[in-house]
PDB file of N, CA and C in Angstrom:
ATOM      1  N   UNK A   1     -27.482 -63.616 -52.646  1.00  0.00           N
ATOM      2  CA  UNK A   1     -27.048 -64.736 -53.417  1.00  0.00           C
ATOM      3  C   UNK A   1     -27.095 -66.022 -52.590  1.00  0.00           C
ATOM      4  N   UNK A   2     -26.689 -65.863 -51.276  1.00  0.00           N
ATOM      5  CA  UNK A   2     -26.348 -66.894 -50.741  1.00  0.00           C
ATOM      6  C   UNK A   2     -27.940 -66.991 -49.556  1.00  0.00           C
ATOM      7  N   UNK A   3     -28.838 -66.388 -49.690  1.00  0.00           N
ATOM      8  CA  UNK A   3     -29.347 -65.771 -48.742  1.00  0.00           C
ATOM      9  C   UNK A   3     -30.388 -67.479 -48.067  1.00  0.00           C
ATOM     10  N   UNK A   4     -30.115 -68.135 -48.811  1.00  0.00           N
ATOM     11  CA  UNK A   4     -31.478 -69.537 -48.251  1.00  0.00           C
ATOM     12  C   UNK A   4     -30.262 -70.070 -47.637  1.00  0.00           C
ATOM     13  N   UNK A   5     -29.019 -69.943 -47.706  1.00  0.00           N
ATOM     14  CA  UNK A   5     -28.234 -70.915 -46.668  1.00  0.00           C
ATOM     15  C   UNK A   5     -27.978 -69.983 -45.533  1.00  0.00           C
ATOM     16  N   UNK A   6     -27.896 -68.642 -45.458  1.00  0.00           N
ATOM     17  CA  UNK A   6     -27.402 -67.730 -44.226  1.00  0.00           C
ATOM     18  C   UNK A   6     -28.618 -67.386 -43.383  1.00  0.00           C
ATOM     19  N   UNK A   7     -30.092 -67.155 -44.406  1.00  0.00           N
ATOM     20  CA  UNK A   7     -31.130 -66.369 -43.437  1.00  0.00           C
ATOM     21  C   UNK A   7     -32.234 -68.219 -43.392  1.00  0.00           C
ATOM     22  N   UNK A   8     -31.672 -68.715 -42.394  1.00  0.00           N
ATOM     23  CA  UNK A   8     -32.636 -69.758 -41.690  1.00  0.00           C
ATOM     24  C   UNK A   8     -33.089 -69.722 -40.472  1.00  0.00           C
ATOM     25  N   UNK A   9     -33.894 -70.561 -40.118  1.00  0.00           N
ATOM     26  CA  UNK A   9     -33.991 -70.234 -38.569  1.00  0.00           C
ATOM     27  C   UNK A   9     -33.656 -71.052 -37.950  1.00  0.00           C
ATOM     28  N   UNK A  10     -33.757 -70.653 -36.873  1.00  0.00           N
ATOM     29  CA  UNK A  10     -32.800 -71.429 -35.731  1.00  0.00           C
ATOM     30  C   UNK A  10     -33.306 -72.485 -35.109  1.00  0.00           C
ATOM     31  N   UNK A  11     -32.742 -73.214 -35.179  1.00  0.00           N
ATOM     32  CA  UNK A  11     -33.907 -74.276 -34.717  1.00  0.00           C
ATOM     33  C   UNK A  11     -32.978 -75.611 -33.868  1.00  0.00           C
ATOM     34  N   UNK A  12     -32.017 -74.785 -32.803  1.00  0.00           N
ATOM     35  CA  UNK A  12     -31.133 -75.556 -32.079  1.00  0.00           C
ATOM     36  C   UNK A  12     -31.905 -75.833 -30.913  1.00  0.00           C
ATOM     37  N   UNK A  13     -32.431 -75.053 -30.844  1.00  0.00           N
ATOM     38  CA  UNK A  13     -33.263 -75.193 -29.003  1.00  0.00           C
ATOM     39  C   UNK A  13     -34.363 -76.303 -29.288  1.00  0.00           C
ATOM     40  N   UNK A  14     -35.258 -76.460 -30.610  1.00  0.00           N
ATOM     41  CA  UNK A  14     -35.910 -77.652 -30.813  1.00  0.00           C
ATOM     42  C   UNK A  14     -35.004 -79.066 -30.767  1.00  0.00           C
ATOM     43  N   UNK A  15     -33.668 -79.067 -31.167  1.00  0.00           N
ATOM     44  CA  UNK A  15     -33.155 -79.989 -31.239  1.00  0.00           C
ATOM     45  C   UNK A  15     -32.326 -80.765 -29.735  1.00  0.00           C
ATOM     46  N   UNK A  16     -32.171 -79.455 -28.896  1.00  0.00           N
ATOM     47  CA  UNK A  16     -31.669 -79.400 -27.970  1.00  0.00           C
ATOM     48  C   UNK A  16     -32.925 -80.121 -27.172  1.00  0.00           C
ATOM     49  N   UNK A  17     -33.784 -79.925 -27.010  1.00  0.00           N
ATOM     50  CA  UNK A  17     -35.399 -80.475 -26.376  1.00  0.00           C
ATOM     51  C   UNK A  17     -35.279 -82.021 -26.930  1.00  0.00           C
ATOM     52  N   UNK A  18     -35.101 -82.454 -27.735  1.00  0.00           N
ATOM     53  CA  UNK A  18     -35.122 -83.789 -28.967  1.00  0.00           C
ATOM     54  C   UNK A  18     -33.996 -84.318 -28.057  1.00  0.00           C
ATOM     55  N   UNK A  19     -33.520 -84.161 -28.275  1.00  0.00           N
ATOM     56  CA  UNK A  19     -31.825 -84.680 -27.163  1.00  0.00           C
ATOM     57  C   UNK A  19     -32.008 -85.137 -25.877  1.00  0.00           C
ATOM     58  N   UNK A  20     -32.206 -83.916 -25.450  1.00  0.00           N
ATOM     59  CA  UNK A  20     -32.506 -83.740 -24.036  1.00  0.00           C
ATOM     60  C   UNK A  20     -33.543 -84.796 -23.504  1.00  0.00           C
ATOM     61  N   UNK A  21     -34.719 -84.788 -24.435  1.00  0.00           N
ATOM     62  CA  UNK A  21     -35.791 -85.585 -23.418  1.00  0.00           C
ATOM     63  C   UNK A  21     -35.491 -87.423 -23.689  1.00  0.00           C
ATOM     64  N   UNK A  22     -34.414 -87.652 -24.480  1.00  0.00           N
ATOM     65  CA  UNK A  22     -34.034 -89.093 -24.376  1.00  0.00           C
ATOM     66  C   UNK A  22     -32.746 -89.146 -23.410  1.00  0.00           C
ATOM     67  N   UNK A  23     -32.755 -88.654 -22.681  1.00  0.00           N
ATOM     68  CA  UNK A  23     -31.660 -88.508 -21.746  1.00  0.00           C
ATOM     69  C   UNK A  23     -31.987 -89.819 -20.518  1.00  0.00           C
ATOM     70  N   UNK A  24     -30.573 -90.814 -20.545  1.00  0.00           N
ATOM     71  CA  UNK A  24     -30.265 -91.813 -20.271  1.00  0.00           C
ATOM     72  C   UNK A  24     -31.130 -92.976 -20.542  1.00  0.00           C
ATOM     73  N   UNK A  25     -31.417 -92.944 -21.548  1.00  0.00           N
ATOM     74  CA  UNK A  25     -31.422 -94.022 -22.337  1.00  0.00           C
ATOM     75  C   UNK A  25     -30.803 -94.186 -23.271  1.00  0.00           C
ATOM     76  N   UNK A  26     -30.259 -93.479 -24.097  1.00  0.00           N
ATOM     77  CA  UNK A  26     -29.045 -94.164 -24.790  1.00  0.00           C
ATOM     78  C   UNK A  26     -27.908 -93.336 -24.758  1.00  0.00           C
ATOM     79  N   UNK A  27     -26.565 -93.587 -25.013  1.00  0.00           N
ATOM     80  CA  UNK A  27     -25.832 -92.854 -24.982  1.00  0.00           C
ATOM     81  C   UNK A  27     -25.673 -91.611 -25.706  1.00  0.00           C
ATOM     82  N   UNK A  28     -24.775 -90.444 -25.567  1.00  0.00           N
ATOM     83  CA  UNK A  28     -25.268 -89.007 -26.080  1.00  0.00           C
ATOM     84  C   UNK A  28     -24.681 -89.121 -27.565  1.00  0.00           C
ATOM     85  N   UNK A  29     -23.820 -90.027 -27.742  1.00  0.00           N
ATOM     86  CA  UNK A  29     -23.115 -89.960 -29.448  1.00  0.00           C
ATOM     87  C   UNK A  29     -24.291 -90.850 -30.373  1.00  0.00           C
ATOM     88  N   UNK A  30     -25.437 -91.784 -29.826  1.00  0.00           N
ATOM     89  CA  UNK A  30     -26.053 -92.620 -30.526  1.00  0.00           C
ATOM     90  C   UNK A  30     -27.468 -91.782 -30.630  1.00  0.00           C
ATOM     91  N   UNK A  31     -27.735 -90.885 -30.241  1.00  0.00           N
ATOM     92  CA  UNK A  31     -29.051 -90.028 -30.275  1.00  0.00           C
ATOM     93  C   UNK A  31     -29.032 -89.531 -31.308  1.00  0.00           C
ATOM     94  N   UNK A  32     -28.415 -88.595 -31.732  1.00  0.00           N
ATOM     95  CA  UNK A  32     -28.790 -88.240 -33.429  1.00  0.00           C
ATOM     96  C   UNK A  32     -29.471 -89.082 -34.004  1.00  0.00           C
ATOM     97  N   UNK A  33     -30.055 -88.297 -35.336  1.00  0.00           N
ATOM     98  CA  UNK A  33     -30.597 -89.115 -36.600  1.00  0.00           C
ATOM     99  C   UNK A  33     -29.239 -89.546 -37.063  1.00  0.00           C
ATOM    100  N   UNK A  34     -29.378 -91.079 -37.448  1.00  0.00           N
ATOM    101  CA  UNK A  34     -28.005 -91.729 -38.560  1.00  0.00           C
ATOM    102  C   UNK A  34     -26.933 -91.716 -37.566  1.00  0.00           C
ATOM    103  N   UNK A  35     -27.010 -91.354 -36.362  1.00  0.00           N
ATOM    104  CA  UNK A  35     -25.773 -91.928 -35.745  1.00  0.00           C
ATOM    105  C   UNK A  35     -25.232 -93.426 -35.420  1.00  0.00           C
ATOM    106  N   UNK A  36     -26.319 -94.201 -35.302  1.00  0.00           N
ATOM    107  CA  UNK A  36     -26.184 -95.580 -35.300  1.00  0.00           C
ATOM    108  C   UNK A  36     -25.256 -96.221 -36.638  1.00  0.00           C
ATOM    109  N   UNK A  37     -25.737 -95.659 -37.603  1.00  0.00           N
ATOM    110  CA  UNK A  37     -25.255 -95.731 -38.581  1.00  0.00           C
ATOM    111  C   UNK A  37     -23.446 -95.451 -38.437  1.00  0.00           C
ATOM    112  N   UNK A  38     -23.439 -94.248 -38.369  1.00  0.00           N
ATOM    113  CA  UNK A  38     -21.943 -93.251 -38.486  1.00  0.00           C
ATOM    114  C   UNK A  38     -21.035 -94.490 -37.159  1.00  0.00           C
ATOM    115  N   UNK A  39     -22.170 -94.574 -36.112  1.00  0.00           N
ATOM    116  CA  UNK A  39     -20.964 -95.389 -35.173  1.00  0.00           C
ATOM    117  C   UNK A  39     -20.484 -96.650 -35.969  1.00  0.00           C
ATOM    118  N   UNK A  40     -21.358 -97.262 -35.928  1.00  0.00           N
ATOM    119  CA  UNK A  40     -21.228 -98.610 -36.535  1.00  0.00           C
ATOM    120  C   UNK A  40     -20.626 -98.792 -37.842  1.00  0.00           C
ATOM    121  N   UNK A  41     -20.139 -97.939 -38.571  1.00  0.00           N
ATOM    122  CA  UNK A  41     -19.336 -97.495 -39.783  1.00  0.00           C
ATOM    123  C   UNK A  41     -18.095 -97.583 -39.177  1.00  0.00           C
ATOM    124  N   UNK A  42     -17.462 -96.733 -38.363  1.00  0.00           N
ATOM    125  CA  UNK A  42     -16.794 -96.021 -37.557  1.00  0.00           C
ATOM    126  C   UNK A  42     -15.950 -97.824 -37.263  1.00  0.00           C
ATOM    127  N   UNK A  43     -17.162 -98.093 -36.227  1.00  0.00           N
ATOM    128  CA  UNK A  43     -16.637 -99.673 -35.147  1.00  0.00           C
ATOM    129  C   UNK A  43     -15.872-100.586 -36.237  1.00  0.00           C
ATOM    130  N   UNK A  44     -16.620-100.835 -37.399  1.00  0.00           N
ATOM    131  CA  UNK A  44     -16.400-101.723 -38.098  1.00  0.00           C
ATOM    132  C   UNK A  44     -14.563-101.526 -39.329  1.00  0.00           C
ATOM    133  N   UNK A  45     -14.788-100.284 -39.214  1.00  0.00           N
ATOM    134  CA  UNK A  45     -13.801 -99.756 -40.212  1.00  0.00           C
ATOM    135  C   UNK A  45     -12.103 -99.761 -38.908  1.00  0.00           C
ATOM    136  N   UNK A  46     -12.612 -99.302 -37.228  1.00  0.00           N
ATOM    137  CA  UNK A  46     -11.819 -99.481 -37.104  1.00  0.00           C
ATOM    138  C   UNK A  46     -11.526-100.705 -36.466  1.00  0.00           C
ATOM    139  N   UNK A  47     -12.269-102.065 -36.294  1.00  0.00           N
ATOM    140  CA  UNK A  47     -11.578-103.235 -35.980  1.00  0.00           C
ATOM    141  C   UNK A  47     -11.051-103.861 -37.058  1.00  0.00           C
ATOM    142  N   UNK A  48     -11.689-103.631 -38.384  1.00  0.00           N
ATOM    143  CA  UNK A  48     -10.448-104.501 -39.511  1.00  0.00           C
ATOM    144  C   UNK A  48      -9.524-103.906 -39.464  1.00  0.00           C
ATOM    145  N   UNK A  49      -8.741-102.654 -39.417  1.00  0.00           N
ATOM    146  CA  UNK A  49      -7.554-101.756 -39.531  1.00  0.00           C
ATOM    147  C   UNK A  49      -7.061-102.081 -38.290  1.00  0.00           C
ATOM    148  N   UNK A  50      -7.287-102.424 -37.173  1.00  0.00           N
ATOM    149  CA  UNK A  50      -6.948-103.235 -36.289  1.00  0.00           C
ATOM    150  C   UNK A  50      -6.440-104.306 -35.968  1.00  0.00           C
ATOM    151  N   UNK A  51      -7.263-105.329 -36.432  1.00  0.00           N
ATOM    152  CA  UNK A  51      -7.356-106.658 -36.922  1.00  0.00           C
ATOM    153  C   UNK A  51      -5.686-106.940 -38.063  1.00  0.00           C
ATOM    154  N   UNK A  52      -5.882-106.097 -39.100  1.00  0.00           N
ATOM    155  CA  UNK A  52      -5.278-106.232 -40.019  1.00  0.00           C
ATOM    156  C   UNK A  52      -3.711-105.840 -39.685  1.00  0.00           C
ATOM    157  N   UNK A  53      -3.427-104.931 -38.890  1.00  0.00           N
ATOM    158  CA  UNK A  53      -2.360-103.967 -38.346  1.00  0.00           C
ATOM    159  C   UNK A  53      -1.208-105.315 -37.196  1.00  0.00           C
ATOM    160  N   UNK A  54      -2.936-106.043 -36.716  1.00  0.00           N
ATOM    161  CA  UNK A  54      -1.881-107.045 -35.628  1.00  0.00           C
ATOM    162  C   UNK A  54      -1.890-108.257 -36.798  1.00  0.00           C
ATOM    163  N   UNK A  55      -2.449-108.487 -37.620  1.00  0.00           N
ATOM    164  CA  UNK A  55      -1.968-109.773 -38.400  1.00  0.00           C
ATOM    165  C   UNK A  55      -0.779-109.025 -39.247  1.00  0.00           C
ATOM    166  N   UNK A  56      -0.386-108.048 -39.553  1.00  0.00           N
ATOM    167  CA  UNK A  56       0.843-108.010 -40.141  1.00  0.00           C
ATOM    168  C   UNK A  56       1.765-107.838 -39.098  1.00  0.00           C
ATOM    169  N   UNK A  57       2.238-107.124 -38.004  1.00  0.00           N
ATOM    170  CA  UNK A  57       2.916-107.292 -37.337  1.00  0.00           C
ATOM    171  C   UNK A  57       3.436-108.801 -36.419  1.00  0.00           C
ATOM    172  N   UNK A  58       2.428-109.894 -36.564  1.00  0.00           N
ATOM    173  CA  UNK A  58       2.931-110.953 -35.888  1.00  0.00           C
ATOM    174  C   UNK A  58       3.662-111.544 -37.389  1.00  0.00           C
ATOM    175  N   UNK A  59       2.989-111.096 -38.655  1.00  0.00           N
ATOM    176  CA  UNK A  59       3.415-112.026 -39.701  1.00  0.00           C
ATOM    177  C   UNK A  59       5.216-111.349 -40.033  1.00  0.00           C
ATOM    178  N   UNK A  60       5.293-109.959 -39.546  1.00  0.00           N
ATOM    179  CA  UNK A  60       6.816-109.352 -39.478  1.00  0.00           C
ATOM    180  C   UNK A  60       7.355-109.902 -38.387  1.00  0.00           C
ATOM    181  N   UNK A  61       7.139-110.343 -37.215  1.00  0.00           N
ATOM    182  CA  UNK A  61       7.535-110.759 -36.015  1.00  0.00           C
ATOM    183  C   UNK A  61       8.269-112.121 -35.967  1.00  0.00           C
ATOM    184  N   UNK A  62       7.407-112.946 -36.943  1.00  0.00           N
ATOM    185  CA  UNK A  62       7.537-114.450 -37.245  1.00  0.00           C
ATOM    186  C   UNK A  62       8.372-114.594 -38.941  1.00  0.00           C
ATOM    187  N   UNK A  63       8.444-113.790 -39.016  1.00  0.00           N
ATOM    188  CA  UNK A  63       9.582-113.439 -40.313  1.00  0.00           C
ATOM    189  C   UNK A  63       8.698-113.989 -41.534  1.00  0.00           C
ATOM    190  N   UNK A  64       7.591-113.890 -41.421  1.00  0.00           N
ATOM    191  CA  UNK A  64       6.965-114.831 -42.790  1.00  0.00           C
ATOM    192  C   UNK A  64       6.406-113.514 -43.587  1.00  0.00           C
ATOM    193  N   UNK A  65       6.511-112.250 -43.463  1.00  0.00           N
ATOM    194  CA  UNK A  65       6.299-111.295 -44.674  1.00  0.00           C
ATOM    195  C   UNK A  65       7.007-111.530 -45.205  1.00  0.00           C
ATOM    196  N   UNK A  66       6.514-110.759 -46.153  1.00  0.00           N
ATOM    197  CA  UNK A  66       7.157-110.301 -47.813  1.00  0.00           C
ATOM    198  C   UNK A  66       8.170-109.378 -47.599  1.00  0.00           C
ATOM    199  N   UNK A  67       9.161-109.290 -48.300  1.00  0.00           N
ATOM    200  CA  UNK A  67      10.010-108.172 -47.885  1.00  0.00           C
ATOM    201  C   UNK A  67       9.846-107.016 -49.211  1.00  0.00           C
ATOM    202  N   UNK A  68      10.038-106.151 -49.324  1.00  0.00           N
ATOM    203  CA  UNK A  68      10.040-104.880 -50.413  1.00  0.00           C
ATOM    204  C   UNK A  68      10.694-105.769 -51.922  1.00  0.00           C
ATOM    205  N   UNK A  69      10.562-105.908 -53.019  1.00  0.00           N
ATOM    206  CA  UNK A  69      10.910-106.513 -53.933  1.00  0.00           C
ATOM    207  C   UNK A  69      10.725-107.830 -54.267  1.00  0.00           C
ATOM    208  N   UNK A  70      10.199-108.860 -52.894  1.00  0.00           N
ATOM    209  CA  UNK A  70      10.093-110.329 -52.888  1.00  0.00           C
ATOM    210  C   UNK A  70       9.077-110.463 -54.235  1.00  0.00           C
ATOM    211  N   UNK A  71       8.587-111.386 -54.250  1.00  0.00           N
ATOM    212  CA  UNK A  71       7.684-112.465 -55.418  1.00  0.00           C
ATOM    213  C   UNK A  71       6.671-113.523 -54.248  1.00  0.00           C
TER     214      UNK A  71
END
């Protein structure tokens, strides 16, 4: 039933060769296919949540939030 997702072949040692022969030139998380992508998703998602985390805490700091129920 399941047999085209369990009986594949193996094909880590080709990928392992693919890897391997770009070795130091770029870093080992940006070598994949679409990793540029996944990082740069990643970078971007976590400097606004960042970004956003220290603009509310100075805006609680400086007493100018909203409080729970305000308008």
């Amino acid at each position: 039933m399941i047999g085209w997702l369990v009986n594949r072949p193996n094909t880590v040692r080709e990928k392992q060769i693919a890897m391997q022969s770009l070795a130091g030139k770029t870093p080992v998380y940006l070598r994949a296919p679409r990793s540029k992508l996944y990082f740069n998703a990643y970078m971007v998602l976590f400097t606004v949540s960042f970004v956003g985390s220290t603009v509310q805490l100075v805006n609680y700091s400086l007493g100018r939030a909203k409080k729970v129920g305000e308008e």
